[in-house]
PDB file of N, CA and C in Angstrom:
ATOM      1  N   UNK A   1      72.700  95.284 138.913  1.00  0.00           N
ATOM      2  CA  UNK A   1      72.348  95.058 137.524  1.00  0.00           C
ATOM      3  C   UNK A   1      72.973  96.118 136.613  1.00  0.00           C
ATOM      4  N   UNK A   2      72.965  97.224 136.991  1.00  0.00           N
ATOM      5  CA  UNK A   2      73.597  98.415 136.434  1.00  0.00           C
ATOM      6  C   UNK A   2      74.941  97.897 135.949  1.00  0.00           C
ATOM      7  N   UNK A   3      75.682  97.601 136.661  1.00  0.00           N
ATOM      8  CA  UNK A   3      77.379  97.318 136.251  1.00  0.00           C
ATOM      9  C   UNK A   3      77.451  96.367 135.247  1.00  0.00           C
ATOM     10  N   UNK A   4      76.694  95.571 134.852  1.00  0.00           N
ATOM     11  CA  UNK A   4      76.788  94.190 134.757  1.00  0.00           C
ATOM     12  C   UNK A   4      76.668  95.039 132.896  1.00  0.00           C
ATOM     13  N   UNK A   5      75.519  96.335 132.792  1.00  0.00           N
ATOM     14  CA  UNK A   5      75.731  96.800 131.422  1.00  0.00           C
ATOM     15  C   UNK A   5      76.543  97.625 131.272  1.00  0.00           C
ATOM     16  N   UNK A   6      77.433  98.186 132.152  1.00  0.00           N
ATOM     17  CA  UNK A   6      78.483  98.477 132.010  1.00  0.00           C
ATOM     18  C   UNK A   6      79.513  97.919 131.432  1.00  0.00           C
ATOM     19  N   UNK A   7      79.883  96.719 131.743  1.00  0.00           N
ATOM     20  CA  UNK A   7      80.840  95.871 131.462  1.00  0.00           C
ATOM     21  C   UNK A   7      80.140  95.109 129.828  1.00  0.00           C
ATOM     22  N   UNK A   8      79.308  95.167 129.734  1.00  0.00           N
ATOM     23  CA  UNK A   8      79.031  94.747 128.615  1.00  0.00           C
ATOM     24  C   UNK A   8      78.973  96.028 127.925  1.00  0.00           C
ATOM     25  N   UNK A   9      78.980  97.287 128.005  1.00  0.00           N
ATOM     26  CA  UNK A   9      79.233  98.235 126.846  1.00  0.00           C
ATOM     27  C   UNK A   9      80.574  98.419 126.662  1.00  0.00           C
ATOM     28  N   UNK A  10      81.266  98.680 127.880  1.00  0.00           N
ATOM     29  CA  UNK A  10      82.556  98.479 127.508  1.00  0.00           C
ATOM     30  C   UNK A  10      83.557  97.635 126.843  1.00  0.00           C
ATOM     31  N   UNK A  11      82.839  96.374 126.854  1.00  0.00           N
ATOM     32  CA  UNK A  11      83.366  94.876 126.197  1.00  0.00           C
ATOM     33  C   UNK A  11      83.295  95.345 124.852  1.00  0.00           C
ATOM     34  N   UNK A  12      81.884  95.813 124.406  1.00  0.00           N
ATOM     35  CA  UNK A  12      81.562  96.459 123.318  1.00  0.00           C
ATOM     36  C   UNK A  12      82.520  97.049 122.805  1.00  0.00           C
ATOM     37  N   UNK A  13      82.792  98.419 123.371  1.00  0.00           N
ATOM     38  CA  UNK A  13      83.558  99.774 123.163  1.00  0.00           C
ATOM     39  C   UNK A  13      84.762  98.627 122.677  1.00  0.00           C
ATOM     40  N   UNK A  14      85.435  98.101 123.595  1.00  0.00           N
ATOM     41  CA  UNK A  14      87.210  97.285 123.100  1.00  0.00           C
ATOM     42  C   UNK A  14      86.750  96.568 121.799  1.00  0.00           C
ATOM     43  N   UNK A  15      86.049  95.562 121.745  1.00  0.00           N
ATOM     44  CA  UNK A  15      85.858  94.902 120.452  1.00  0.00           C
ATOM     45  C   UNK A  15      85.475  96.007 119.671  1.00  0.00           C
ATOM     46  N   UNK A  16      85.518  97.081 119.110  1.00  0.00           N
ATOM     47  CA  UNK A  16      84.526  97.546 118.395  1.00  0.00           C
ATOM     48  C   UNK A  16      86.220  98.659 118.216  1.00  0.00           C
ATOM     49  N   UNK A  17      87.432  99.159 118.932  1.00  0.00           N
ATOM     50  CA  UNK A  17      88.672  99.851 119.020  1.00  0.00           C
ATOM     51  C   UNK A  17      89.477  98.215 117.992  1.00  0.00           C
ATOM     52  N   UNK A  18      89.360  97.480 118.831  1.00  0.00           N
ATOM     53  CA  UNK A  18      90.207  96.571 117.901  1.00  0.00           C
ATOM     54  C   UNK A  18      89.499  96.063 116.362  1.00  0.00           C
ATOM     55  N   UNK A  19      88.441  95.896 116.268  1.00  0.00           N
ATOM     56  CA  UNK A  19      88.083  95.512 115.267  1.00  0.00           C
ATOM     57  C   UNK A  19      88.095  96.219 113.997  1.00  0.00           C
ATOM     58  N   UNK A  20      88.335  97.824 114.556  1.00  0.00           N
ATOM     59  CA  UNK A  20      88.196  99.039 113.348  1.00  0.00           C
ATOM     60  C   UNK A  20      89.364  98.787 112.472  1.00  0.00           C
ATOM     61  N   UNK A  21      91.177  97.970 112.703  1.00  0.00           N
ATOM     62  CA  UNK A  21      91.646  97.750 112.347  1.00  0.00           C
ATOM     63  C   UNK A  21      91.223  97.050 111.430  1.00  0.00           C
ATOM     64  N   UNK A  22      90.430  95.201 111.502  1.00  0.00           N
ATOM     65  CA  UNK A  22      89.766  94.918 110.184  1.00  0.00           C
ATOM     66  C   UNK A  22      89.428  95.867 108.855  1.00  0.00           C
ATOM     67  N   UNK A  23      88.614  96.621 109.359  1.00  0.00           N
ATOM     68  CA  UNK A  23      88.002  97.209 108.496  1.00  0.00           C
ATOM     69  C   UNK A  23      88.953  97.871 106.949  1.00  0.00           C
ATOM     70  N   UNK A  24      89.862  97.737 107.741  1.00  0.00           N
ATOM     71  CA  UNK A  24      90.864  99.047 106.853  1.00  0.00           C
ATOM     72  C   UNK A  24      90.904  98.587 105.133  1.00  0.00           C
ATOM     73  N   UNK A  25      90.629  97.108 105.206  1.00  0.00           N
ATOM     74  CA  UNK A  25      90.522  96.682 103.844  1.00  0.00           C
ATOM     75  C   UNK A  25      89.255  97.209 103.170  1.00  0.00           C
ATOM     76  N   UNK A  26      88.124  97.375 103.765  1.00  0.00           N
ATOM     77  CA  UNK A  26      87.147  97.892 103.037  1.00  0.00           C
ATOM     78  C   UNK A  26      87.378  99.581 102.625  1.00  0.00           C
ATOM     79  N   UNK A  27      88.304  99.923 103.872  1.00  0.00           N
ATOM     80  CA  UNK A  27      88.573 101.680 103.427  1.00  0.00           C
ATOM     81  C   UNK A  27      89.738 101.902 102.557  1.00  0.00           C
ATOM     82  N   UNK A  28      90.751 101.068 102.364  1.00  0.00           N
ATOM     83  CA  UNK A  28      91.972 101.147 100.907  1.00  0.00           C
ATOM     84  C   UNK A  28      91.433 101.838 100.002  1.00  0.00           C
ATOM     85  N   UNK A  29      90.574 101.768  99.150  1.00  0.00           N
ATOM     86  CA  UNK A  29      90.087 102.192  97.836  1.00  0.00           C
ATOM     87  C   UNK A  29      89.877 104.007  98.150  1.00  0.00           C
ATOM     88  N   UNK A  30      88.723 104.172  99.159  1.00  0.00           N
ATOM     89  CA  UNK A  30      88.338 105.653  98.925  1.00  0.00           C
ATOM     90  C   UNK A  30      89.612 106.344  99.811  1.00  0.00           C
ATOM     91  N   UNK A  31      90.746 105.793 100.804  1.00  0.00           N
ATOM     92  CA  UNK A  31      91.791 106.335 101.128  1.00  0.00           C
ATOM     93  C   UNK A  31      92.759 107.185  99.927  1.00  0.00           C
ATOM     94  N   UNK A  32      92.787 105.446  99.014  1.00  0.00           N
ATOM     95  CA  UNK A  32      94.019 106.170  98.121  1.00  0.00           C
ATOM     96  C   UNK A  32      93.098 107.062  97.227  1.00  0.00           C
ATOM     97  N   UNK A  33      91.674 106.828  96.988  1.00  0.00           N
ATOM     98  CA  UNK A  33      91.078 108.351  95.988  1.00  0.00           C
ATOM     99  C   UNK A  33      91.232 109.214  96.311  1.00  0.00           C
ATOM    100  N   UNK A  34      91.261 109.619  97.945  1.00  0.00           N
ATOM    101  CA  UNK A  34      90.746 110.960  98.504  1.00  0.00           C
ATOM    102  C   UNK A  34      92.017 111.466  98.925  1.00  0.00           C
ATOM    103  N   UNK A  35      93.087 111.117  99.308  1.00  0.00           N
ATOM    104  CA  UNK A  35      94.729 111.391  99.875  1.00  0.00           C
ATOM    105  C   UNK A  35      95.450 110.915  98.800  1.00  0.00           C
ATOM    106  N   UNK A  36      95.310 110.592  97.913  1.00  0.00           N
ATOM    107  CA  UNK A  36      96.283 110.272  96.762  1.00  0.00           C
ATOM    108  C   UNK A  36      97.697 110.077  96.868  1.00  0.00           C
ATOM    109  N   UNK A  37      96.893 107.966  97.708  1.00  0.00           N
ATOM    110  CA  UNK A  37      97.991 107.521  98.477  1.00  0.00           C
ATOM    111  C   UNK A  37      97.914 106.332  96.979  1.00  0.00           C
ATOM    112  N   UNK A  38      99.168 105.834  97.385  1.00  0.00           N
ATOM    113  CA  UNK A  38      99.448 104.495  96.232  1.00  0.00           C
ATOM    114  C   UNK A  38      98.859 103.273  97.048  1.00  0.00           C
ATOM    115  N   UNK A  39      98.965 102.223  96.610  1.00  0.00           N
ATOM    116  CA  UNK A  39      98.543 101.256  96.977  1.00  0.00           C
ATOM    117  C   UNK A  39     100.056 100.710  97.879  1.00  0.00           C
ATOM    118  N   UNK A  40     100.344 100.827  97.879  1.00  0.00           N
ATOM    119  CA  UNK A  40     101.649 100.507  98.981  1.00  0.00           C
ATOM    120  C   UNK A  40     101.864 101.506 100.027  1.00  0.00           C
ATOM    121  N   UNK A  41     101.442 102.758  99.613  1.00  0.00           N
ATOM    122  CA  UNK A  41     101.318 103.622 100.936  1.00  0.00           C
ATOM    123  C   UNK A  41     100.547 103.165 101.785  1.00  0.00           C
ATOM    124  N   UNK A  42      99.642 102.837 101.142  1.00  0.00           N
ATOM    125  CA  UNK A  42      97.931 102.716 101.941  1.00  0.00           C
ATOM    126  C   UNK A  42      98.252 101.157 102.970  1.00  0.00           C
ATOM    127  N   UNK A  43      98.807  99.995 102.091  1.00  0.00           N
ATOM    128  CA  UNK A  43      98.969  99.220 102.506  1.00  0.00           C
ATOM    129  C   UNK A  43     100.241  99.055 103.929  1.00  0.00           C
ATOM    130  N   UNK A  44     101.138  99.998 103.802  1.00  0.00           N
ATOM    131  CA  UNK A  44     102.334  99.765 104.498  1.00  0.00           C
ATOM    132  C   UNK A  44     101.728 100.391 105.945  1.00  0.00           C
ATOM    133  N   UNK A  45     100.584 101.508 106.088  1.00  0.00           N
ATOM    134  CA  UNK A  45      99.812 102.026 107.143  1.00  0.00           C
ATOM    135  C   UNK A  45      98.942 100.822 107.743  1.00  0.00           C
ATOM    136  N   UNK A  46      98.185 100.092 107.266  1.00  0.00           N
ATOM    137  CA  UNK A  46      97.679  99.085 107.385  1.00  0.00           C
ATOM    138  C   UNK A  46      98.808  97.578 107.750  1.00  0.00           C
ATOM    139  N   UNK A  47      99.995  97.139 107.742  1.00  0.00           N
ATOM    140  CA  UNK A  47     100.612  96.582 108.229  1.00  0.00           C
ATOM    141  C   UNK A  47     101.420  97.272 109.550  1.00  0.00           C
ATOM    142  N   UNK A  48     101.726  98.425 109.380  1.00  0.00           N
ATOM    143  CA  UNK A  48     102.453  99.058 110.683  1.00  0.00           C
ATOM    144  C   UNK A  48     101.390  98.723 112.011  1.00  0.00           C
ATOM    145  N   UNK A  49     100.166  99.658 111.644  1.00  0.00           N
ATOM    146  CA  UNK A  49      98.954  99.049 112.620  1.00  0.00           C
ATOM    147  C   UNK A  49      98.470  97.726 113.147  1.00  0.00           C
ATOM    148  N   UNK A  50      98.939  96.649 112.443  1.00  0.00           N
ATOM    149  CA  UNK A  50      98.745  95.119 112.850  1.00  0.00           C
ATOM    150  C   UNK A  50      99.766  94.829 113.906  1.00  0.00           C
ATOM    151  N   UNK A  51     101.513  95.293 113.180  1.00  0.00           N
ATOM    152  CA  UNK A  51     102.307  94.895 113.668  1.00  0.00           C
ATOM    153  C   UNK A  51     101.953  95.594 115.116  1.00  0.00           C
ATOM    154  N   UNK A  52     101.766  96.939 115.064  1.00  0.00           N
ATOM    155  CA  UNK A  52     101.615  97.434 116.533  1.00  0.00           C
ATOM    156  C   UNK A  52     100.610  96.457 117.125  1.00  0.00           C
ATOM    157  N   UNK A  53      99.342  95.684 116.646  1.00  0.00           N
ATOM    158  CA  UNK A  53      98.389  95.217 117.462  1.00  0.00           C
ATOM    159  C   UNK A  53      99.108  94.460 118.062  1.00  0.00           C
ATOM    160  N   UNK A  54      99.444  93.522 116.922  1.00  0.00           N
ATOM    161  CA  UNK A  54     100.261  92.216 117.689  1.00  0.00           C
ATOM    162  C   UNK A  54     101.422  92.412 118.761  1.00  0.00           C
ATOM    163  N   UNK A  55     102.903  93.289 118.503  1.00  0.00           N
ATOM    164  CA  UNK A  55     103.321  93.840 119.673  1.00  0.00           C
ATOM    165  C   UNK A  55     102.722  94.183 120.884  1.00  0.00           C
ATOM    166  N   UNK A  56     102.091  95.255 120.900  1.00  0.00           N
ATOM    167  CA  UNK A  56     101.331  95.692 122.025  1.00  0.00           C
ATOM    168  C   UNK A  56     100.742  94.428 122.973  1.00  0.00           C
ATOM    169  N   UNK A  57      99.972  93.838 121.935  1.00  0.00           N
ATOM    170  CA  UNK A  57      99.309  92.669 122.946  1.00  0.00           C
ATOM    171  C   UNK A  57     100.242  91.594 123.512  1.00  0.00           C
ATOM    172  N   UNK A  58     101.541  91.325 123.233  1.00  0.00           N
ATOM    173  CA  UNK A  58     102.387  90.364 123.658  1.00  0.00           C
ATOM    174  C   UNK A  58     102.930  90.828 124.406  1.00  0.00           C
ATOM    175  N   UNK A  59     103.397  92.358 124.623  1.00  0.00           N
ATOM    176  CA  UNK A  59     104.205  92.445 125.698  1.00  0.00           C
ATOM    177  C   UNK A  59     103.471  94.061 126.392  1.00  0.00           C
ATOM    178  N   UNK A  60     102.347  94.281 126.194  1.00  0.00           N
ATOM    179  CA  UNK A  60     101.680  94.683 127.693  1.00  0.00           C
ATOM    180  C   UNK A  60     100.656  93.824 127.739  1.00  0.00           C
ATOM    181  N   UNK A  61     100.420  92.513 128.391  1.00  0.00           N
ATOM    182  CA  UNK A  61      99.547  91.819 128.390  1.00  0.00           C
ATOM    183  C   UNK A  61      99.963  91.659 130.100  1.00  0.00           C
ATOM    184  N   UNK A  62     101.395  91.208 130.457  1.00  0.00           N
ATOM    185  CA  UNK A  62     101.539  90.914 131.632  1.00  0.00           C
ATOM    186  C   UNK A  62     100.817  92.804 132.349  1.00  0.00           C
ATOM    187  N   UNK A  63     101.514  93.813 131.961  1.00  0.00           N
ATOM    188  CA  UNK A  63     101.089  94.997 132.636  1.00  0.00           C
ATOM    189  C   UNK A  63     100.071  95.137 132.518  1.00  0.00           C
ATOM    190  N   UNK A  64      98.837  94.727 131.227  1.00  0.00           N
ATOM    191  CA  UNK A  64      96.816  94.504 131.897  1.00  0.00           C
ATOM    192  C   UNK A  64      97.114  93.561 133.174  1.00  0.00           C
ATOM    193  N   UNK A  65      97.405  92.473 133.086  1.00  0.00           N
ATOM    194  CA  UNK A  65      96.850  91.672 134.387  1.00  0.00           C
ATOM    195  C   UNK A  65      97.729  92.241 135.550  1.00  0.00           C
ATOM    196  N   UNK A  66      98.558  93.258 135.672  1.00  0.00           N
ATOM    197  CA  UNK A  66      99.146  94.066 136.671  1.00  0.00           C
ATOM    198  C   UNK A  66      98.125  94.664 137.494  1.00  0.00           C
ATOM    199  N   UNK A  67      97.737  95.417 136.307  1.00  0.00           N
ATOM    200  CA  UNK A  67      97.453  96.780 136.760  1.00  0.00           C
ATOM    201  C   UNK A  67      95.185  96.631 136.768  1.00  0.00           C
ATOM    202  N   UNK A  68      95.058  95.445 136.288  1.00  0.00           N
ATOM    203  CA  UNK A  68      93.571  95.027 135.998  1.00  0.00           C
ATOM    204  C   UNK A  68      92.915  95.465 134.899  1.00  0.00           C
ATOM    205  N   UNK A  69      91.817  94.714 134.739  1.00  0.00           N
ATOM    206  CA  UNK A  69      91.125  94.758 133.406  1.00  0.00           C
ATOM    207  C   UNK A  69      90.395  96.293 133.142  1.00  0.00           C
ATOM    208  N   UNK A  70      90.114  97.095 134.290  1.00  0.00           N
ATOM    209  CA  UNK A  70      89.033  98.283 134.323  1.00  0.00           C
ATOM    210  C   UNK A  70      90.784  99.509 133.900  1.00  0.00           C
ATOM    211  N   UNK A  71      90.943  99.623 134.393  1.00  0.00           N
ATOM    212  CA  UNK A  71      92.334 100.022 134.342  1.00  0.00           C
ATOM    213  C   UNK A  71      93.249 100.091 132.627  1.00  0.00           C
ATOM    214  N   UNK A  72      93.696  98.940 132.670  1.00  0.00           N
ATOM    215  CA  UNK A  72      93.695  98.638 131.083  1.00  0.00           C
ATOM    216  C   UNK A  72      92.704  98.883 130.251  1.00  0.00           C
ATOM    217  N   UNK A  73      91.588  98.276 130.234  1.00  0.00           N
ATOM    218  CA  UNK A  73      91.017  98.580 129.054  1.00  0.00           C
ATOM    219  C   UNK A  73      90.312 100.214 129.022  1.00  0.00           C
ATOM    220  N   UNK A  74      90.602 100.692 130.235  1.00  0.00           N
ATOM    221  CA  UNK A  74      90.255 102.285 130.077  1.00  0.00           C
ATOM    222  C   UNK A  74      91.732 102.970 129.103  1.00  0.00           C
ATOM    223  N   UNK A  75      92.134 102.327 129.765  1.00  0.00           N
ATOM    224  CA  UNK A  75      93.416 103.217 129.328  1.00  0.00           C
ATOM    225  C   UNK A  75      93.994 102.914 127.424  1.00  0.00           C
ATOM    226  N   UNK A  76      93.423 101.520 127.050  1.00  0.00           N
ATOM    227  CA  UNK A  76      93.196 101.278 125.420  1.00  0.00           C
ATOM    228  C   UNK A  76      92.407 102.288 124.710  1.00  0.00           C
ATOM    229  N   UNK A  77      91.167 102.406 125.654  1.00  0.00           N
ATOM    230  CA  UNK A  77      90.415 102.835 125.070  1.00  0.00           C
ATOM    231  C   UNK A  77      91.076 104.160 124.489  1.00  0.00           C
ATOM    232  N   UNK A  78      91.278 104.702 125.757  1.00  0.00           N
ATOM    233  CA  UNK A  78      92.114 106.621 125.716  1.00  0.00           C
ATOM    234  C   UNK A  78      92.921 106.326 123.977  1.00  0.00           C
ATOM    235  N   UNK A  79      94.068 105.352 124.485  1.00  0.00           N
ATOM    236  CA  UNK A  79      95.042 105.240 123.306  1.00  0.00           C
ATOM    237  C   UNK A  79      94.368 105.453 121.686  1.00  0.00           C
ATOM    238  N   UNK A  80      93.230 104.884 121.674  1.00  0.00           N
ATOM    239  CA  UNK A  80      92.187 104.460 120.119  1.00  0.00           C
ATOM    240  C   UNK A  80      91.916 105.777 119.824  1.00  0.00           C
ATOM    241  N   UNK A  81      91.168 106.362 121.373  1.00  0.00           N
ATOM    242  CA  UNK A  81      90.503 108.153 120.364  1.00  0.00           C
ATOM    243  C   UNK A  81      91.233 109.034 120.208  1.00  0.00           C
ATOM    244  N   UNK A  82      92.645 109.321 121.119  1.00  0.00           N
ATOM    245  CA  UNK A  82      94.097 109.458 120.678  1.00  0.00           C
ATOM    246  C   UNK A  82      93.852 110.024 119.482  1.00  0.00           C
TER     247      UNK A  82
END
C-alpha cells in the first residue's frame, strides 16, 4: 500500500514541474514590475520554455521508455529544481 502513495505523490510532484510552466501568464505582470523586463522580454522567456517543453518531450520520450518511468521521471524532476 505504501508504494502505491508513492507513485501517486510523485505523479503529483511531475504534474505540478510541468504545470508551473502554465502559470507563467499569471506571473508576466509582477515579473516585468520587479526585474524591469518589457513585455517581450518577459514573453520571449515564456516561449523559449514551451518550445523546450515541447522538444524535450518529442525526442526524449523514446529514452523515458528506455531507461523507465522511475528513472525518468526522477531524473525530470532533478532537471525542474535545477
Amino acid at each position: 500500500m505504501r508504494n502505491r502513495w508513492l507513485i501517486a505523490l510523485a505523479a503529483i510532484g511531475l504534474h505540478i514541474s510541468i504545470g508551473s510552466v502554465y502559470a507563467w501568464s499569471v506571473l508576466t505582470r509582477p515579473i516585468m514590475v520587479d526585474m524591469g523586463f518589457t513585455l517581450s522580454q518577459t514573453t520571449w522567456t515564456f516561449s523559449l520554455a514551451i518550445l523546450m517543453l515541447g522538444l524535450s518531450a518529442g525526442f526524449l520520450g523514446s529514452f523515458a521508455e528506455k531507461i523507465g518511468p522511475k528513472k525518468s521521471g526522477l531524473l525530470a524532476m532533478l532537471f525542474w529544481w535545477a
